[in-house]
Protein backbone atom coordinates (compact mmCIF):
# COMPACT_ATOMS: atom_id res chain seq x y z
CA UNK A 1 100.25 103.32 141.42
CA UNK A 2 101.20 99.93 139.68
CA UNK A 3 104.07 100.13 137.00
CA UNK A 4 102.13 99.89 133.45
CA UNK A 5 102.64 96.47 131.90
CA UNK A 6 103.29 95.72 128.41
CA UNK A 7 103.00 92.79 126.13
CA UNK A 8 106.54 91.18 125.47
CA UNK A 9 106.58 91.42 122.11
CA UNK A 10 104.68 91.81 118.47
CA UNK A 11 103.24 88.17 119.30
CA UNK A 12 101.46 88.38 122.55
CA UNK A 13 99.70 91.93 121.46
CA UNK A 14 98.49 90.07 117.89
CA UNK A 15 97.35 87.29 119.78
CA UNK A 16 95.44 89.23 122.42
CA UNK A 17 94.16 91.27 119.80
CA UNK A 18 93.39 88.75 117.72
CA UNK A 19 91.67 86.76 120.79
CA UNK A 20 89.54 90.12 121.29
CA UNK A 21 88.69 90.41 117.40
CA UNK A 22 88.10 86.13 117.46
CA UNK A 23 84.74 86.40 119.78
CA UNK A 24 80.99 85.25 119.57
CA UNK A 25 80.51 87.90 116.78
CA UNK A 26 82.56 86.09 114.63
CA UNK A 27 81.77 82.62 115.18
CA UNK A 28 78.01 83.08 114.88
CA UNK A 29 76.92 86.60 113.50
CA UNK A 30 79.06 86.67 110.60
CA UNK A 31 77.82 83.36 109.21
CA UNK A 32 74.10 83.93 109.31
CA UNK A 33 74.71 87.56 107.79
CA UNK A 34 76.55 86.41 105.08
CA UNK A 35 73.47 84.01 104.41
CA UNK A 36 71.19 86.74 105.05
CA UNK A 37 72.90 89.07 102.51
CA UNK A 38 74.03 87.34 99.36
CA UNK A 39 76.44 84.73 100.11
CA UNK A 40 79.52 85.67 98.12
CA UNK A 41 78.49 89.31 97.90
CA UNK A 42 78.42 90.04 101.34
CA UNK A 43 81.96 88.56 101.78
CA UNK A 44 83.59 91.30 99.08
CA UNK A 45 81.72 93.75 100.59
CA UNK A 46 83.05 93.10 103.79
CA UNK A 47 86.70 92.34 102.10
CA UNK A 48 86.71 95.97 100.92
CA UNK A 49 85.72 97.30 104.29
CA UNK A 50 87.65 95.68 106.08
CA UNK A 51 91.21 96.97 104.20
CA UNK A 52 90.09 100.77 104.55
CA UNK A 53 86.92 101.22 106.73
CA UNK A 54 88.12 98.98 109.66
CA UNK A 55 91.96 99.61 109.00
CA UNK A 56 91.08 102.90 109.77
CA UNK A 57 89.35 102.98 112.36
CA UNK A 58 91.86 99.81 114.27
CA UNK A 59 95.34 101.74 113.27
CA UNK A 60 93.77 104.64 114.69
CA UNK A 61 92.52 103.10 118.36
CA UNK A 62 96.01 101.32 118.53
CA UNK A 63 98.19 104.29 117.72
CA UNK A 64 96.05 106.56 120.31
CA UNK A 65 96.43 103.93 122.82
CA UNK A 66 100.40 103.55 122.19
CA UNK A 67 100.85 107.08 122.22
CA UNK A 68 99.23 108.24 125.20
CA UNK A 69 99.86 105.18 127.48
CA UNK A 70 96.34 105.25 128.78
CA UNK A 71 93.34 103.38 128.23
CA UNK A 72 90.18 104.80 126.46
CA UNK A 73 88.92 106.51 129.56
CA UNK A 74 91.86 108.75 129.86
CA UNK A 75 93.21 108.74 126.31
CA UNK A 76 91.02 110.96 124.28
CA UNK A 77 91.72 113.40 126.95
CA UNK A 78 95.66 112.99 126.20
CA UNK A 79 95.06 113.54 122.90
CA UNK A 80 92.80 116.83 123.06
CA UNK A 81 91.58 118.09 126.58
CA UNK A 82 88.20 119.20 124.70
CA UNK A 83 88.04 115.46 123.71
CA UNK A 84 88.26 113.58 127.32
CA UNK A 85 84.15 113.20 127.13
CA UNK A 86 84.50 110.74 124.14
CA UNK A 87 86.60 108.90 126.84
CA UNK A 88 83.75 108.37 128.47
CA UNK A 89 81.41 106.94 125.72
CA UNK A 90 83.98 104.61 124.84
CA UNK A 91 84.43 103.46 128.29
CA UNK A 92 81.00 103.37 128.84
CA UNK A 93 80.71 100.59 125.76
CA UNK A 94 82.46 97.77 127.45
CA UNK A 95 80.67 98.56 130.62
CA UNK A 96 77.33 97.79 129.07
CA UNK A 97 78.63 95.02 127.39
CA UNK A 98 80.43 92.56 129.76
CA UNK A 99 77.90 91.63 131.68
CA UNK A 100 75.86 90.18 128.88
CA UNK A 101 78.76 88.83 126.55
CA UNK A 102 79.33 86.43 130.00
CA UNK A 103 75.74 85.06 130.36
CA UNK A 104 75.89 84.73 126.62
CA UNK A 105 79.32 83.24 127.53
CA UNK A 106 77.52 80.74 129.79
CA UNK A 107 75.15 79.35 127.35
CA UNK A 108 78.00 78.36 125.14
CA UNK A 109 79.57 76.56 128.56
CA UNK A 110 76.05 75.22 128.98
CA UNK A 111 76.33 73.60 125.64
CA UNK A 112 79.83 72.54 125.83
CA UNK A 113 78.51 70.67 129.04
CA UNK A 114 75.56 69.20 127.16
CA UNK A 115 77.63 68.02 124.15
CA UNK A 116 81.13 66.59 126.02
CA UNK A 117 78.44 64.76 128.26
CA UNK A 118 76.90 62.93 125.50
CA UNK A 119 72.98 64.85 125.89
CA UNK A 120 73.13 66.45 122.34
CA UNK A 121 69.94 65.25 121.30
CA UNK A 122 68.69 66.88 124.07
CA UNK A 123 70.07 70.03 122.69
CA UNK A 124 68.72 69.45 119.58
CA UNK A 125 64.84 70.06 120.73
CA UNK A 126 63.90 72.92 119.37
CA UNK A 127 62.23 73.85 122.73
CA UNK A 128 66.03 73.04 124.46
CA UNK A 129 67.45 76.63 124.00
CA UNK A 130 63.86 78.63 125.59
CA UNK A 131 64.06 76.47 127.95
CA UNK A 132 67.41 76.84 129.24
CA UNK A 133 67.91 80.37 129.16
CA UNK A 134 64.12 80.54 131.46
CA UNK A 135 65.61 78.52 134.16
CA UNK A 136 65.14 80.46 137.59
CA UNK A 137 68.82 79.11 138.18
CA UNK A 138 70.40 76.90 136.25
CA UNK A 139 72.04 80.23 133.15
CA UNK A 140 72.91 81.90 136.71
CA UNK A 141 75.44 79.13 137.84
CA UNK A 142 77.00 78.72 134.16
CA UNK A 143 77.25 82.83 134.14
CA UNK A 144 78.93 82.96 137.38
CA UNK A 145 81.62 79.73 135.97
CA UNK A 146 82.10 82.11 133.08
CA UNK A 147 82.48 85.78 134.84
CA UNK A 148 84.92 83.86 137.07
CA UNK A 149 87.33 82.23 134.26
CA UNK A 150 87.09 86.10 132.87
CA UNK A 151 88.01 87.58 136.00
CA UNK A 152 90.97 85.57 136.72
CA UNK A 153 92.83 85.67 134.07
CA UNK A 154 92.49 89.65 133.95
CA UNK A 155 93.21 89.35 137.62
CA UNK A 156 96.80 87.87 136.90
CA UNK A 157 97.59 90.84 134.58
CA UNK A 158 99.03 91.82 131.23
CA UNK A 159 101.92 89.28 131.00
CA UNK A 160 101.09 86.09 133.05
CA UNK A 161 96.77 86.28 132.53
CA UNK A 162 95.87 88.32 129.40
CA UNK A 163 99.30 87.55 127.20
CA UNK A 164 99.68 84.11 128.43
CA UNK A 165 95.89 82.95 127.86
CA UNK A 166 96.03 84.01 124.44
CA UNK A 167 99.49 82.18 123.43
CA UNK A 168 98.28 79.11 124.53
CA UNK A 169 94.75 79.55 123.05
CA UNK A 170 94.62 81.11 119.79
CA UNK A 171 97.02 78.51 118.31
CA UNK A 172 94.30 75.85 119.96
CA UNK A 173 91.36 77.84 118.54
CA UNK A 174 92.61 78.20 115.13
CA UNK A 175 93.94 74.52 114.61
CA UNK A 176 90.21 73.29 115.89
CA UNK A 177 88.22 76.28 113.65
CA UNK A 178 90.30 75.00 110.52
CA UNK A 179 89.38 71.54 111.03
CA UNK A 180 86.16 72.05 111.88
CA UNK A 181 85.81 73.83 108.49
CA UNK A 182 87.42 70.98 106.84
CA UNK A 183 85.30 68.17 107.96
CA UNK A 184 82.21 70.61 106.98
CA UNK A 185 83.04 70.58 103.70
CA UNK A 186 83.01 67.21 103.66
CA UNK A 187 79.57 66.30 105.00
CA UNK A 188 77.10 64.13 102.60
CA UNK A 189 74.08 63.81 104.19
CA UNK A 190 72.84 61.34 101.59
CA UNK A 191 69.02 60.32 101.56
CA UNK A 192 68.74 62.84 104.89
CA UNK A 193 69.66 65.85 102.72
CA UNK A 194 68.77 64.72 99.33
CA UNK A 195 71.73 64.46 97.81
CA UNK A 196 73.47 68.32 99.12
CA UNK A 197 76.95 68.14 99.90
CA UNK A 198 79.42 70.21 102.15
CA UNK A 199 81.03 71.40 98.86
CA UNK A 200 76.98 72.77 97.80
CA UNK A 201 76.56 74.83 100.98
CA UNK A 202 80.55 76.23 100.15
CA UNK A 203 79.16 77.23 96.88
CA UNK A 204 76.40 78.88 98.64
CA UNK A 205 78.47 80.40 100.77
CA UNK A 206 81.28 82.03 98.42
CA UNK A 207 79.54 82.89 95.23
CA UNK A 208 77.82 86.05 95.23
CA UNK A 209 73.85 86.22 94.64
CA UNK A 210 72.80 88.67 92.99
CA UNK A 211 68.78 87.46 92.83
CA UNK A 212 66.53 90.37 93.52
CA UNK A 213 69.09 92.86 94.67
CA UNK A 214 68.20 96.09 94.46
CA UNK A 215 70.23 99.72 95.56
CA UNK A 216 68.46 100.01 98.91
CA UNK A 217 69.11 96.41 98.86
CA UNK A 218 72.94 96.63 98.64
CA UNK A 219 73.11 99.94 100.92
CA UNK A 220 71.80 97.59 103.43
CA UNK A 221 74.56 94.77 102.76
CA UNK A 222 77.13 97.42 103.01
CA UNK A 223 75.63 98.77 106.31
CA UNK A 224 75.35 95.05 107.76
CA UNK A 225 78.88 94.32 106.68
CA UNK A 226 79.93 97.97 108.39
CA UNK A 227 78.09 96.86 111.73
CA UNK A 228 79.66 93.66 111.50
CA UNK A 229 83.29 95.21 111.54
CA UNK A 230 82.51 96.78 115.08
CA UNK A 231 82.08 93.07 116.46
CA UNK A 232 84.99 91.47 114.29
CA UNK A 233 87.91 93.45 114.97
CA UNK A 234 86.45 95.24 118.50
CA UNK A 235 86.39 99.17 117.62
CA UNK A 236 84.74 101.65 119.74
CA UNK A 237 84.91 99.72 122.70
CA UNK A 238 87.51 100.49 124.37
CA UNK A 239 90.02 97.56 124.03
CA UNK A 240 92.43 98.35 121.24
CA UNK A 241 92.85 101.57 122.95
CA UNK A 242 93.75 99.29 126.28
CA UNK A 243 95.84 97.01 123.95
CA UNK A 244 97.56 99.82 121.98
CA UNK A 245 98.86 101.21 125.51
CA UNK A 246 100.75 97.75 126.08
CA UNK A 247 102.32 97.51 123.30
CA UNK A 248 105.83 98.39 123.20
CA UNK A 249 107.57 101.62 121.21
CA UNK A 250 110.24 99.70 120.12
CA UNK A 251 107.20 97.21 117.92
CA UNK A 252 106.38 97.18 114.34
CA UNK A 253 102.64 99.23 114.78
CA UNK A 254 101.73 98.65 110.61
CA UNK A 255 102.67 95.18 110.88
CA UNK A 256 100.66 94.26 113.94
CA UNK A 257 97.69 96.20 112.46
CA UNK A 258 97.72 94.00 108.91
CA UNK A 259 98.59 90.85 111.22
CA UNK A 260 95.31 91.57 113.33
CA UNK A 261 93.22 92.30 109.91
CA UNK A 262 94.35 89.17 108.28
CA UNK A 263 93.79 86.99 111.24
CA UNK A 264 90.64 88.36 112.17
CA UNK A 265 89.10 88.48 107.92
CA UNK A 266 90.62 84.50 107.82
CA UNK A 267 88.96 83.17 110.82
CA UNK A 268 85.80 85.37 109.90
CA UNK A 269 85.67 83.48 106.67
CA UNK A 270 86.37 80.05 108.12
CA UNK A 271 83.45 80.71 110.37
CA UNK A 272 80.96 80.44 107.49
CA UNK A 273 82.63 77.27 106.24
CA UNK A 274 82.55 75.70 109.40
CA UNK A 275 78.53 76.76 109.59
CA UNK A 276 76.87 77.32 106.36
CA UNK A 277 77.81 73.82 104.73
CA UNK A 278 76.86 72.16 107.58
CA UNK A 279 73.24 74.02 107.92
CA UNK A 280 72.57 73.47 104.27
CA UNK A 281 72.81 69.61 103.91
CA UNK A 282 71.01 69.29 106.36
CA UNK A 283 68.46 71.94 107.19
CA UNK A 284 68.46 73.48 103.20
CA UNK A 285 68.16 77.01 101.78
CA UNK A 286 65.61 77.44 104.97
CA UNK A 287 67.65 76.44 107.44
CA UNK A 288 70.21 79.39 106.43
CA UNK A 289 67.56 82.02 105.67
CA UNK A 290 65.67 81.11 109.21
CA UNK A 291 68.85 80.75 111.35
CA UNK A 292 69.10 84.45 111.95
CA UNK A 293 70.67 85.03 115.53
CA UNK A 294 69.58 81.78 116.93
CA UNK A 295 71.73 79.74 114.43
CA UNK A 296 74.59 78.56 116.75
CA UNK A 297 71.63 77.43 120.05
CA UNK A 298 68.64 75.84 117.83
CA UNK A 299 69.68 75.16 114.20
CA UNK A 300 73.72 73.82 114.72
CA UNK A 301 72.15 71.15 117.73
CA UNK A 302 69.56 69.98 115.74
CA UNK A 303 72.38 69.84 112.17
CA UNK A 304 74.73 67.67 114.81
CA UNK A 305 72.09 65.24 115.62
CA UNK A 306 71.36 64.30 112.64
CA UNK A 307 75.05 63.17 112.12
CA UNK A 308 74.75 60.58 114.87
CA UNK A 309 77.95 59.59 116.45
CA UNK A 310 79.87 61.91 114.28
CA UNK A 311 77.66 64.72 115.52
CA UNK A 312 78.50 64.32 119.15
CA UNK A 313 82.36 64.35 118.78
CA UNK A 314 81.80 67.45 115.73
CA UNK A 315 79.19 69.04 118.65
CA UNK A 316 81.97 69.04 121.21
CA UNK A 317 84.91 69.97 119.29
CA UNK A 318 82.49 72.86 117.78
CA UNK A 319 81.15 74.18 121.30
CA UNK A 320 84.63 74.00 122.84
CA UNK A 321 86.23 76.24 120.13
CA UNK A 322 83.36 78.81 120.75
CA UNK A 323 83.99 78.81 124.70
CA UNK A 324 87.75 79.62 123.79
CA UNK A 325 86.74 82.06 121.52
CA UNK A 326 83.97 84.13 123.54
CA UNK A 327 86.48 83.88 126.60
CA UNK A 328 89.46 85.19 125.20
CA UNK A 329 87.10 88.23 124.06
CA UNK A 330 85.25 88.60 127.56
CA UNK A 331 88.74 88.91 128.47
CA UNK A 332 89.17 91.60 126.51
CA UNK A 333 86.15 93.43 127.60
CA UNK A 334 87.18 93.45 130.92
CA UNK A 335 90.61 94.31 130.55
CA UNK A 336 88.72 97.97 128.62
CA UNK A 337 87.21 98.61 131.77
CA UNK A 338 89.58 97.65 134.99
CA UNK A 339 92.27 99.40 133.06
CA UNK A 340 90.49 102.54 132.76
CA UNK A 341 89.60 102.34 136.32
CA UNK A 342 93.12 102.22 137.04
CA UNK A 343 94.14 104.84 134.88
CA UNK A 344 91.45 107.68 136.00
CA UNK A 345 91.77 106.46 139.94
CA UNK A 346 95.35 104.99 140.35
CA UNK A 347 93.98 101.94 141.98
CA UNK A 348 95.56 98.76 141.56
CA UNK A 349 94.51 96.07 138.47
CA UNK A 350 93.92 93.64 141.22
CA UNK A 351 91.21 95.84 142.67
CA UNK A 352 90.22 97.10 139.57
CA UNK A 353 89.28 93.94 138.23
CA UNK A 354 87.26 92.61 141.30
CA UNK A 355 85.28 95.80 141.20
CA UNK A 356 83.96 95.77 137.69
CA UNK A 357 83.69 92.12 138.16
CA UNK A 358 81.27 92.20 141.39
CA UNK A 359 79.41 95.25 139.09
CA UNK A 360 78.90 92.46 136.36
CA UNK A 361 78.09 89.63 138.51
CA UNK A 362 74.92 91.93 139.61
CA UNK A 363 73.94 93.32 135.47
CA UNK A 364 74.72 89.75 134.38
CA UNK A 365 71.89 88.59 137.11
CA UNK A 366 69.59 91.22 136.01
CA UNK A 367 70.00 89.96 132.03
CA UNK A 368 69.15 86.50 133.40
CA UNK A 369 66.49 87.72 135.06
CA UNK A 370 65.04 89.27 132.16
CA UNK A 371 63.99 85.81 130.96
CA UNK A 372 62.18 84.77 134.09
CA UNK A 373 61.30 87.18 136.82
CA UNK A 374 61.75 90.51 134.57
CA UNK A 375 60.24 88.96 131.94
CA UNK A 376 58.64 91.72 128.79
CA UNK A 377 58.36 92.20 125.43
CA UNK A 378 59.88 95.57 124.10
CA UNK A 379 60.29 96.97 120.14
CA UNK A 380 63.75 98.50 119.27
CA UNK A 381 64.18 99.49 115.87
CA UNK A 382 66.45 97.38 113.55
CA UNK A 383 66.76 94.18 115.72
CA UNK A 384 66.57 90.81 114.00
CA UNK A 385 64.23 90.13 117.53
CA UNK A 386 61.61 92.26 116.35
CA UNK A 387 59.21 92.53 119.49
CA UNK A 388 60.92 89.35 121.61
CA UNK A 389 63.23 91.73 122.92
CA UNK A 390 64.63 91.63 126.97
CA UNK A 391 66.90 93.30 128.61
CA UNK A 392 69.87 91.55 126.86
CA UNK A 393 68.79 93.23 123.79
CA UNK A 394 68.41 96.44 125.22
CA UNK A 395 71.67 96.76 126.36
CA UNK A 396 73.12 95.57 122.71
CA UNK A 397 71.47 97.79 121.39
CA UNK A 398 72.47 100.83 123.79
CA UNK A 399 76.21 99.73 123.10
CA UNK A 400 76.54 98.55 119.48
CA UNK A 401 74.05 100.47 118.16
CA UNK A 402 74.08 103.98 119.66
CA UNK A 403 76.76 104.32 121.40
CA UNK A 404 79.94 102.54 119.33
CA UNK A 405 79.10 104.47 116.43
CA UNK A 406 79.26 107.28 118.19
CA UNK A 407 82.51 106.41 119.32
CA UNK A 408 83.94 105.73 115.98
CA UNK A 409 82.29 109.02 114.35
CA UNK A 410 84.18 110.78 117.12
CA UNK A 411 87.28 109.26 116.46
CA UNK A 412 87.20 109.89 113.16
CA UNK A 413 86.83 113.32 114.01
CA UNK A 414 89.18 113.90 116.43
CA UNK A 415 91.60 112.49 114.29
CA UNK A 416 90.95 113.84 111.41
CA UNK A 417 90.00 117.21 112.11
CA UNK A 418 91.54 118.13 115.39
CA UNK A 419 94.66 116.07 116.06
CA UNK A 420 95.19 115.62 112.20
CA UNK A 421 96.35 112.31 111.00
CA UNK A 422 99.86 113.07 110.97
CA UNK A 423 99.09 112.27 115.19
CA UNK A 424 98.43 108.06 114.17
CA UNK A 425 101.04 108.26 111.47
CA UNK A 426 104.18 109.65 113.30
CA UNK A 427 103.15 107.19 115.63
CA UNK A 428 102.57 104.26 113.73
CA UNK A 429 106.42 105.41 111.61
CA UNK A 430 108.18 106.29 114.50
CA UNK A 431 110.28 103.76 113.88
CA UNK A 432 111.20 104.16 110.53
CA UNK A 433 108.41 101.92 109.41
CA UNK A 434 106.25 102.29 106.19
CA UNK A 435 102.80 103.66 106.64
CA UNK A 436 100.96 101.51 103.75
CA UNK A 437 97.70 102.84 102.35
CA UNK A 438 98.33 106.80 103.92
CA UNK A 439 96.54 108.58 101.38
CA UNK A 440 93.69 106.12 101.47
CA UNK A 441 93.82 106.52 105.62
CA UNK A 442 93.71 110.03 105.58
CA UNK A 443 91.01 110.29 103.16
CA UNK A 444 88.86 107.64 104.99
CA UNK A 445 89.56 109.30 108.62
CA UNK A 446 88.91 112.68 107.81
CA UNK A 447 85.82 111.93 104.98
CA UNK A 448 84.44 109.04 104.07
CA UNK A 449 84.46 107.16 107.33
CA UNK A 450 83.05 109.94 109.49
CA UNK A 451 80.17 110.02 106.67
CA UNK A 452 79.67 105.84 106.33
CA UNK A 453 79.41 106.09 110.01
CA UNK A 454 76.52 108.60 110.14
CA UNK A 455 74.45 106.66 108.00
CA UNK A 456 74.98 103.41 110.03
CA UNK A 457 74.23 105.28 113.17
CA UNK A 458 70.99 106.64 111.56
CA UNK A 459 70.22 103.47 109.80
CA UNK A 460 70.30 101.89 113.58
CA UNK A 461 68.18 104.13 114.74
CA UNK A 462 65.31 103.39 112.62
CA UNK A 463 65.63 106.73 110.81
CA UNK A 464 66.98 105.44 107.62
CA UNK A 465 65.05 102.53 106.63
C-alpha cells in the first residue's frame, strides 16, 4: 500500500478546494439562476446559505475526511460501522458524474478551439451548439483530450498533479474571471443595444426584484439557491471528504473552511458580472430570462459576435478561463473516486486512476452517444430540459438530484445524531483553534439542515411542486 499523501500546507488544500468548488456550476449555472430568480434576491438568499447551510455541511465533509484519513468510501464506516453504506452513496456520486462533467468538459475545449482560432461567428449560429454535440465523432475526440488532461494530473498524485495544478491555476483563473468581469461592466452596445450599458445589466444583476413574488415563489428561490450550493462548494460527492484526508493535523481546519467559502461566494458572484451585463446589452431582459442552461453554448457566442474584434479576444479569454475552471474540478471528481479505490482495495493511485479513467472513457462514449446513435426523448421531473432530456441528463439527475441529497441528509444525521457534533468540532479545535458559529453549526447539523434537505430532495423529485 502507497504512503497517504498530503497537501503541503493551508495553501495547496484551499486552492484544490477552491479549484473543486470553482467548476462549470459556477461559471454558468449560477448566473442564469440568479436571472431566473430575482436578481439581487437570489444572491442574499444564497449569501445566507452559504454562511450556515453550506458551512455546515463543508466543515463537516472536511473534518470527517481529516479525522479518519480515508476517503468517502471508507470514511463513514470509520466514523460509525452502521454508517459505511452512506460510503457508498457518496462514492457512488462522483462515479456517475465524471464521465459527463468531461464531455461537458470537451465542449468548453471545443469552444476554446473555435474562439482562439478566430471561427466565433461560427459559434454564434444558433444551430452551432446542436450541431456539435450530434457529431458521430467530432465531441468524442474533444472528450477523450479532456478525460486525458484529467487523468494525468490525478495520475501524478497529491503533491506534484492535484496540489501543483491548482497553484499555478487558480491564481490564473481568478486574475482572468476578475477582468473579465471588469471589461463587462464596461460594455455599451450603443445603437445595437439601444442605449443598455454594462453598469444596467449590474443593476439587474444585484438589486433584488421583488415583481410578482409570491411564498411558493420564494420557497422555490431558496430551494434553487440550496441546489446550487451542492455544485458551488462540491458537497455530497465525495471530494472534500478526499481533500479533508490530505490535509495536515498540524493546519488551521476553521480557517481553511471560511477561506474556501469566501473564495468560492466571490468568484460565484463575479460569475454573474462577467455574464449577466454582457447578455443584457446585448440580448435584453429576454436574453437572461431565455438563457436557462444553454446560456454559456448559444446566448454568450452569439453576445461576443456582436462585439466584433473585441468579441473574439473577450470569446477566448472567456472560454479559456472556463476550461481551467471545469478541469481543475474534473480533477477533483476523479481524485473522489481513485482514492476510494485505493482506500477499500489497497491498490496503488497510479492504477487507481487508470481504472476509473478507462470506466469513464466508456460512460463518457455512451453520453455522446446519446445525441446521435442513442438518441430519445425522456421526462424527469424538475429539469429546466423538460422532455429534451438524454442520457446526460439522466445521470445529473441520478447524482445531483437523488442521490447528493441523500448524502447530505445522511451526513447530517450521522453527525448530528449518532457521532454528535462534538466529533467535527474536537476535530476542527484540536489545535487550539476557535470554532466560529458552534451553536449555529450544531443547530443546523442536527435540525434545520437535515429538514431543508428533505424538502429539496422531495422538491427534486417532483413531489413538492
Amino acid at each position: 500500500m502507497e504512503k497517504r499523501n498530503s497537501f503541503s500546507g493551508s495553501i495547496g488544500f484551499v486552492l484544490a478546494a477552491a479549484g473543486s468548488a470553482v467548476g462549470l456550476g459556477n461559471i454558468w449555472r449560477f448566473p442564469y439562476l440568479a436571472a431566473k430568480n430575482g436578481g439581487g434576491l437570489f444572491l442574499i438568499v444564497y449569501l445566507v446559505l452559504a454562511i450556515t447551510f453550506g458551512f455546515t455541511l463543508l466543515v463537516s465533509e472536511v473534518a470527517i475526511g481529516r479525522k479518519t484519513k480515508q476517503s468517502c468510501l471508507t470514511a463513514y464506516g470509520k466514523v460509525d460501522k452502521r454508517w459505511g453504506w452512506l460510503g457508498g452513496f457518496a462514492s457512488v456520486v462522483p462515479f456517475l458524474i465524471f464521465p459527463y462533467y468531461c464531455v461537458i468538459g470537451g465542449w468548453v475545449l471545443k469552444y476554446c478551439v473555435v474562439f482562439i482560432t478566430g471561427q466565433g461567428l461560427d459559434a454564434a449560429d444558433g444551430s452551432f451548439f446542436t450541431s456539435f454535440i450530434t457529431n458521430q465523432y467530432e465531441p468524442i475526440i474533444y472528450f477523450v483530450l479532456f478525460l486525458a488532461a484529467t487523468c494525468f494530473v490525478v495520475y501524478r498524485g497529491v503533491n506534484k498533479g492535484i496540489e501543483s495544478m491548482s497553484k499555478v491555476l487558480m491564481p490564473i483563473l481568478l486574475v482572468l474571471i476578475i477582468g473579465i468581469a471588469i471589461y463587462s461592466l464596461t460594455i455599451n452596445g450603443g445603437e445595437k443595444s439601444e442605449g443598455r450599458t454594462g453598469l444596467d445589466g449590474l443593476l439587474i444583476y444585484v438589486i433584488p426584484n421583488f415583481k410578482g413574488m409570491t411564498v411558493s415563489g420564494f420557497v422555490h428561490v431558496v430551494m434553487d439557491a440550496m441546489g446550487q450550493l451542492f455544485y458551488s462548494i462540491s458537497v455530497a460527492m465525495g471530494i472534500m471528504v478526499a481533500y479533508g484526508s490530505y490535509c495536515r493535523d498540524d493546519s488551521n481546519l476553521m480557517k481553511s473552511v471560511n477561506q474556501i467559502e469566501i473564495f468560492d461566494t466571490v468568484v460565484a458572484f463575479l460569475a454573474g458580472v462577467m455574464i449577466i451585463p454582457a447578455v443584457y446589452v446585448f440580448l435584453g431582459n429576454q436574453g437572461l430570462e431565455n438563457a436557462g442552461p444553454g446560456l454559456m453554448f448559444v446566448a454568450l457566442p452569439q453576445v461576443f459576435a456582436q462585439m466584433g474584434f473585441a468579441g473574439r479576444i473577450f470569446g477566448s479569454i472567456f472560454f479559456l478561463m472556463v476550461l481551467f475552471a471545469a478541469l481543475t474540478s474534473s480533477v477533483s471528481i476523479l481524485e473522489a473516486v481513485a482514492s476510494s479505490i485505493i482506500d477499500k482495495t489497497k491498490t496503488s493511485r497510479k492504477k487507481a486512476t487508470l481504472i476509473e479513467s478507462a470506466v469513464g472513457l466508456v460512460l463518457g462514449i455512451v453520453v455522446c452517444f446519446g445525441y446521435t446513435f442513442w438518441y430519445f426523448e425522456a421526462v424527469l421531473p424538475n429539469t429546466p430540459a423538460g422532455k429534451n432530456v438524454q442520457i446526460l441528463d439522466i445521470f445529473d439527475y441520478v447524482s445531483n438530484n437523488i442521490l447528493m441529497p441523500i448524502v447530505a441528509i445522511g451526513t447530517c444525521i450521522l453527525i448530528g445524531w449518532f457521532a454528535k457534533p462534538k466529533y467535527v468540532i474536537d476535530e476542527v479545535t484540536k489545535n487550539g483553534e476557535r470554532f466560529g458559529r458552534k451553536i449555529m453549526y450544531v443547530g443546523m447539523v442536527k435540525v434545520v439542515a437535515p429538514i431543508m434537505l428533505i424538502f429539496l430532495l422531495l422538491a427534486s423529485l417532483g413531489i413538492i411542486k
